[in-house]
Protein backbone atom coordinates (compact mmCIF):
# COMPACT_ATOMS: atom_id res chain seq x y z
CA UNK A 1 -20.09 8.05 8.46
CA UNK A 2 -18.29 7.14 5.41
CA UNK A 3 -15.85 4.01 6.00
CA UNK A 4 -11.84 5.01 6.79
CA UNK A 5 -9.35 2.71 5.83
CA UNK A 6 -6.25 2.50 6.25
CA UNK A 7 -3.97 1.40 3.03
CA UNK A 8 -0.64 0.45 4.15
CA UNK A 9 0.53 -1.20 7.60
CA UNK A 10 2.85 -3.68 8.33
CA UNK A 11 2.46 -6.98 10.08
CA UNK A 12 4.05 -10.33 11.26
CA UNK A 13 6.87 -12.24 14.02
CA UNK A 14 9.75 -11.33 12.17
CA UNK A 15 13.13 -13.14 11.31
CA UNK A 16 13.89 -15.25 13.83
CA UNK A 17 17.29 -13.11 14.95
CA UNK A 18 16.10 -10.08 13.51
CA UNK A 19 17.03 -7.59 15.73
CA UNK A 20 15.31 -3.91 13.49
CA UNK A 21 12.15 -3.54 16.15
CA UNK A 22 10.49 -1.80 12.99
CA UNK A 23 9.85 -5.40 11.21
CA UNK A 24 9.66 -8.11 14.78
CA UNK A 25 6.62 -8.23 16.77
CA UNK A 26 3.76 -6.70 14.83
CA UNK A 27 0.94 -8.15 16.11
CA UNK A 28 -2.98 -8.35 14.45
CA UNK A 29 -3.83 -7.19 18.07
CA UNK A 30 -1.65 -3.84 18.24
CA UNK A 31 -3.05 -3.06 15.07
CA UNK A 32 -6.71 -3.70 16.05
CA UNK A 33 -5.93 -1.57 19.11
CA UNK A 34 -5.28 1.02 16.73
CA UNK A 35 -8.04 1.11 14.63
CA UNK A 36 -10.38 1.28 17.61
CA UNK A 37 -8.37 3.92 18.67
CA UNK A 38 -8.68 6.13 15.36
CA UNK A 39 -11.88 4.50 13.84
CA UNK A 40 -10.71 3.26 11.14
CA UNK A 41 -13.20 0.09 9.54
CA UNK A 42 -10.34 -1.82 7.38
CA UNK A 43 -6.27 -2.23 7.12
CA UNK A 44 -4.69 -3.39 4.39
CA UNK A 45 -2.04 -5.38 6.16
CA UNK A 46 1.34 -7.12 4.26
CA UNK A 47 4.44 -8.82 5.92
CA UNK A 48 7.17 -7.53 7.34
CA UNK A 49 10.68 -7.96 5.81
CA UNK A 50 11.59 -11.59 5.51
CA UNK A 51 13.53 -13.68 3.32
CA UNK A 52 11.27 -16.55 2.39
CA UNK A 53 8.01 -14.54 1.63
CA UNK A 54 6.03 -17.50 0.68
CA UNK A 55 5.75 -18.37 4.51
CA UNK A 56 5.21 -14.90 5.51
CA UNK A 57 2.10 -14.76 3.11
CA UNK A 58 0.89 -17.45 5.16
CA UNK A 59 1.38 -15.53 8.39
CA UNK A 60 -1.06 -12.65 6.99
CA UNK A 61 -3.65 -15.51 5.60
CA UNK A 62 -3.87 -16.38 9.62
CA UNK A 63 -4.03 -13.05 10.56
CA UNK A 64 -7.43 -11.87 7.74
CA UNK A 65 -8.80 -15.12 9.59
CA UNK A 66 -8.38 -13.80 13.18
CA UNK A 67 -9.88 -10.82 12.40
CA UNK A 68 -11.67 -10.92 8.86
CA UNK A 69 -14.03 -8.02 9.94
CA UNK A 70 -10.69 -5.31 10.05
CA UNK A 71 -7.72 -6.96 8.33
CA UNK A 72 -7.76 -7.18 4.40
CA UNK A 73 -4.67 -9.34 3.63
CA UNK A 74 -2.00 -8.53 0.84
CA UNK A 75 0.96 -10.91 -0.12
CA UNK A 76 4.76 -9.59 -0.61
CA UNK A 77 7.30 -10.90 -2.63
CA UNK A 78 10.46 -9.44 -4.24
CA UNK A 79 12.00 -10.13 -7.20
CA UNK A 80 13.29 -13.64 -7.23
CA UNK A 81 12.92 -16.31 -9.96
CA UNK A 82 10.06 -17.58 -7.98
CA UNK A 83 8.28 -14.06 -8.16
CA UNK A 84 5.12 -15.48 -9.66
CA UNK A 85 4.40 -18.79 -8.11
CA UNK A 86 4.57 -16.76 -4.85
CA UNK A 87 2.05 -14.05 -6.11
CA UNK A 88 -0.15 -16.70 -7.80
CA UNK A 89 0.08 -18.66 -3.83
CA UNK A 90 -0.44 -15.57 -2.28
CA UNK A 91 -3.75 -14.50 -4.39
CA UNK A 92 -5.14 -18.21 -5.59
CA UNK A 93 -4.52 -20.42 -2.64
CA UNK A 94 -4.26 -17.98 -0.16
CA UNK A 95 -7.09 -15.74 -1.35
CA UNK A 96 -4.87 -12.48 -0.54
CA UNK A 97 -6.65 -9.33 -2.27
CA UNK A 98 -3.31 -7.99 -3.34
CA UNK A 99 0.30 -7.51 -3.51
CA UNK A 100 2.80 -5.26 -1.77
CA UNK A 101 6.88 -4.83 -3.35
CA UNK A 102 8.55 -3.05 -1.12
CA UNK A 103 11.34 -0.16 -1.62
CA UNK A 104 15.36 -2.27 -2.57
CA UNK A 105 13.40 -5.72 -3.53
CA UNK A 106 12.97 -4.09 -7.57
CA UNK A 107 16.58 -2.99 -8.45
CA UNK A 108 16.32 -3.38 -12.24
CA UNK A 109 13.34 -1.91 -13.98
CA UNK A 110 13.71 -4.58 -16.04
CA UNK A 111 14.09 -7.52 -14.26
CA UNK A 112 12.60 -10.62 -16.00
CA UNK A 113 10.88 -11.79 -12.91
CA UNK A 114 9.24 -8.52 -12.12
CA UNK A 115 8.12 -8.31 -15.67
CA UNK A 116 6.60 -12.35 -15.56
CA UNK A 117 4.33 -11.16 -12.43
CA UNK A 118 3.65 -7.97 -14.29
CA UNK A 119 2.42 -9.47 -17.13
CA UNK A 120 0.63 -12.25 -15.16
CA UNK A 121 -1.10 -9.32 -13.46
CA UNK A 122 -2.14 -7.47 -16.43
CA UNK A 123 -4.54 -10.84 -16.85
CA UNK A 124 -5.38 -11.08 -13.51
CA UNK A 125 -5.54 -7.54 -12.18
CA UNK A 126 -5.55 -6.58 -8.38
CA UNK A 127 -4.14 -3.76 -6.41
CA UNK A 128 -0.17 -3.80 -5.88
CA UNK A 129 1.51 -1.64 -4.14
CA UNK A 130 5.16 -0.69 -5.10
CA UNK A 131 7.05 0.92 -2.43
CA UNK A 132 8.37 4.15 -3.71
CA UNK A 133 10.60 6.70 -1.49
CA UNK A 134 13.03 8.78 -2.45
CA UNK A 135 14.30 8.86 -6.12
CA UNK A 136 13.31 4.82 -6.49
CA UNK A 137 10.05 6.86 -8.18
CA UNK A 138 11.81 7.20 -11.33
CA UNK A 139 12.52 3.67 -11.71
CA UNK A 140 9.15 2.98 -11.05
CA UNK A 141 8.18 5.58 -13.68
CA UNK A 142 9.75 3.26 -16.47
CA UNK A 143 7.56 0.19 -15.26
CA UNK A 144 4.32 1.52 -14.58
CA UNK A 145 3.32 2.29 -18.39
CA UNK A 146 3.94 -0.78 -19.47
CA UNK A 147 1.14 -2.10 -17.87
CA UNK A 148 -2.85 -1.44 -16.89
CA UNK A 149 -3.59 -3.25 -13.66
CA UNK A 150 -4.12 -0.76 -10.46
CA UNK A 151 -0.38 0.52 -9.09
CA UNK A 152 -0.49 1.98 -5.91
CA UNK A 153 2.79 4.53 -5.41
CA UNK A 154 3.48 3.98 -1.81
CA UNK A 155 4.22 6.98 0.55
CA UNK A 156 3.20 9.42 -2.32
CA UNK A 157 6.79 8.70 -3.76
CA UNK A 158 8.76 10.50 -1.33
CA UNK A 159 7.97 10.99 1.96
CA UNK A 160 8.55 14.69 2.72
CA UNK A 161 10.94 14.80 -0.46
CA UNK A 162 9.25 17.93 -2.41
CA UNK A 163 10.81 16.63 -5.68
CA UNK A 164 9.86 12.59 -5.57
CA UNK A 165 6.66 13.52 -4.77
CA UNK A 166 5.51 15.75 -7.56
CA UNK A 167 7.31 13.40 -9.83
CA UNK A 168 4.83 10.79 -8.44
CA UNK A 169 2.04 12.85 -9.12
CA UNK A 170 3.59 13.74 -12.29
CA UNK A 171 3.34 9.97 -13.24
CA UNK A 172 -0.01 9.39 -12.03
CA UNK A 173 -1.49 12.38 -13.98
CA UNK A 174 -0.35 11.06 -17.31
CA UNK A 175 -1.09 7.01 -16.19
CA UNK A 176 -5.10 6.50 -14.72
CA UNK A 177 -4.40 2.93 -13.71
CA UNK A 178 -2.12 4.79 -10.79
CA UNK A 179 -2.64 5.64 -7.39
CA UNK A 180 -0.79 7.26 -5.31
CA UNK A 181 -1.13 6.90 -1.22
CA UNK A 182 -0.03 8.91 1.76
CA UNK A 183 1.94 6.72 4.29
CA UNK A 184 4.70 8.65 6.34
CA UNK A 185 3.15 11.79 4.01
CA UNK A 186 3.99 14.83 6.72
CA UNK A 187 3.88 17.56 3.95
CA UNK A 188 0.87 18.09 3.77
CA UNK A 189 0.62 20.61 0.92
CA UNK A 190 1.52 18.16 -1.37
CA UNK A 191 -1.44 16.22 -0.84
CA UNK A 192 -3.59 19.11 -1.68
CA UNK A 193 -1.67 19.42 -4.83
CA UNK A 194 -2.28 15.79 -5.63
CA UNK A 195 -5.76 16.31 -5.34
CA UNK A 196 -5.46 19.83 -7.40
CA UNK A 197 -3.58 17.82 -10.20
CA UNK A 198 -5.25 14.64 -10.57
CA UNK A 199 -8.72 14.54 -8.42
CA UNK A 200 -8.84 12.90 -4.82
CA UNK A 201 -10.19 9.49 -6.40
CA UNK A 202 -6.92 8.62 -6.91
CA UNK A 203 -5.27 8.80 -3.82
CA UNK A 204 -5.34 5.70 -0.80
CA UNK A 205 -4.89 7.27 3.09
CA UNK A 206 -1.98 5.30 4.28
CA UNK A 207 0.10 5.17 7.25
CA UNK A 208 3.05 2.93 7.74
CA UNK A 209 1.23 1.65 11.22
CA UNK A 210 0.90 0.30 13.60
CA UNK A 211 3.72 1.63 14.53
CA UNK A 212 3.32 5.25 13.37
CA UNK A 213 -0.19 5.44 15.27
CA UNK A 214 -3.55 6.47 12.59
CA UNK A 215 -4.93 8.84 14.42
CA UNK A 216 -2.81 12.23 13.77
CA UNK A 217 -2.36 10.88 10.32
CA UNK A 218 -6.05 11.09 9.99
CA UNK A 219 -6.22 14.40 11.41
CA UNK A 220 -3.58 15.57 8.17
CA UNK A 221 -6.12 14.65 5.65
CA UNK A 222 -8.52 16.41 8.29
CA UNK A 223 -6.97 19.61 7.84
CA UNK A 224 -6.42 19.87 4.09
CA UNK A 225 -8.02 22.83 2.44
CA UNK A 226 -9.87 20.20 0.07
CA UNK A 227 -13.78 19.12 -0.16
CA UNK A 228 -15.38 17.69 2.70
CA UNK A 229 -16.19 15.03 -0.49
CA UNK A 230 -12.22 14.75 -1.44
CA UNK A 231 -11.04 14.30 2.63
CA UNK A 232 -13.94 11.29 2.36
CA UNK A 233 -12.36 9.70 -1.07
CA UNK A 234 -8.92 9.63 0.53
CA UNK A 235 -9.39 8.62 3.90
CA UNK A 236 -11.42 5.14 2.81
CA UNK A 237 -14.21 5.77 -0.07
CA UNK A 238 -11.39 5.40 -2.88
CA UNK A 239 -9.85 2.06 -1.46
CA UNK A 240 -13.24 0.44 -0.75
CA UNK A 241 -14.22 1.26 -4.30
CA UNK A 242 -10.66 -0.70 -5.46
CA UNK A 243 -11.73 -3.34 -3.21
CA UNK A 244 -15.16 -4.01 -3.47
CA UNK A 245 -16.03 -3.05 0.10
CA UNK A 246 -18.98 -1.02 1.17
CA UNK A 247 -18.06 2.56 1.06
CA UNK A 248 -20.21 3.43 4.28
């Protein structure tokens, strides 16, 4: 059976006081539970929402070592003036595999700090994935050009918006170095027409878990009127291939 991973889940304790149950209390062992559950091999796992990201990188490091078998850690940082000695902590000392930005922590395209880690990137190339919903796509769509290491578009750019997300794939069929990935993706057409526009090597099965559960997101890609061979590149081949993991 070809390997299934899963792109995009949360993890971590949480502010202390923070009182949104969508980023407190999302354990390495929920998730596990999940991935059993759906088998799924891998998770590509980044903080929750915090303010002092540096420390929450560290929370994921101890996570990949709890369960280095499932868990592929990514670091998170926003755009601060520290940006780049937390990606460079994250990826050097930490050995993270990659970097997550979410959605409201870019809110100038051309923020200098954003740009520093961009450029540092464009050296030192891993996967990062941008958080894109709603119309924060084309801000993103005035970054990504600029640069040549891999960009993963989270949540296919929109969600269930019709209109983000075929401006997503818009910007992925004129930049290669662009994926785009299908957390939260309902609409299930749209996939297919990702895969129509720009091939199904190009786009990372996601889900937003644990707490959206992988299973029925699996069955989505399941259904798609696609190639058995394009349901296999999205659901794990693709991001093993960006990661250097064994695609069965």
């Amino acid at each position: 059976m070809a390997v299934q991973i899963d792109f995009h889940v949360h993890l971590g304790r949480g502010e202390v006081g923070g009182t949104d149950p969508n980023q407190r209390d999302l354990t390495p062992e929920w998730l596990v539970e999940v991935m059993s559950e759906s088998d799924v091999d891998w998770a590509v796992a980044f903080p929750v929402q915090y303010e002092d990201y540096r420390a929450a990188n560290r929370e994921i490091r101890e996570y990949v070592d709890r369960y280095p078998d499932k868990i592929i850690g990514f670091g998170r940082l926003k755009a601060t003036p520290d940006a780049l000695e937390i990606a460079r902590d994250a990826l050097e000392n930490l050995g993270l595999k990659g970097l997550k930005i979410h959605h409201g922590e870019i809110k100038d395209p051309e923020d200098p700090a954003i740009h520093k880690v961009f450029r540092w990137l464009d050296d030192h190339p891993v996967p990062v994935i941008l958080d894109c919903m709603y119309d924060r796509v084309n801000m993103l769509a005035k970054l990504v050009g600029r640069y040549r290491f891999p960009m993963v578009l989270a949540h296919m750019g929109g969600v269930w918006y019709t209109e983000h997300i075929l401006k997503a794939i818009e910007v992925a069929q004129q930049h290669p170095h662009v994926y785009l990935e299908t957390s939260s993706v309902l609409h299930y057409r749209m996939i297919e027409e990702a895969v129509r526009r720009i091939g199904s090597r190009r786009i990372l099965f996601g889900t937003d878990g644990p707490i959206i559960h992988m299973k029925p997101m699996i069955e989505i890609i399941n259904i798609l009127h696609v190639a058995e061979e394009d349901k296999a590149n999205i659901l794990g081949m693709n991001a093993a291939r960006l990661l250097g993991l064994p695609e069965n």
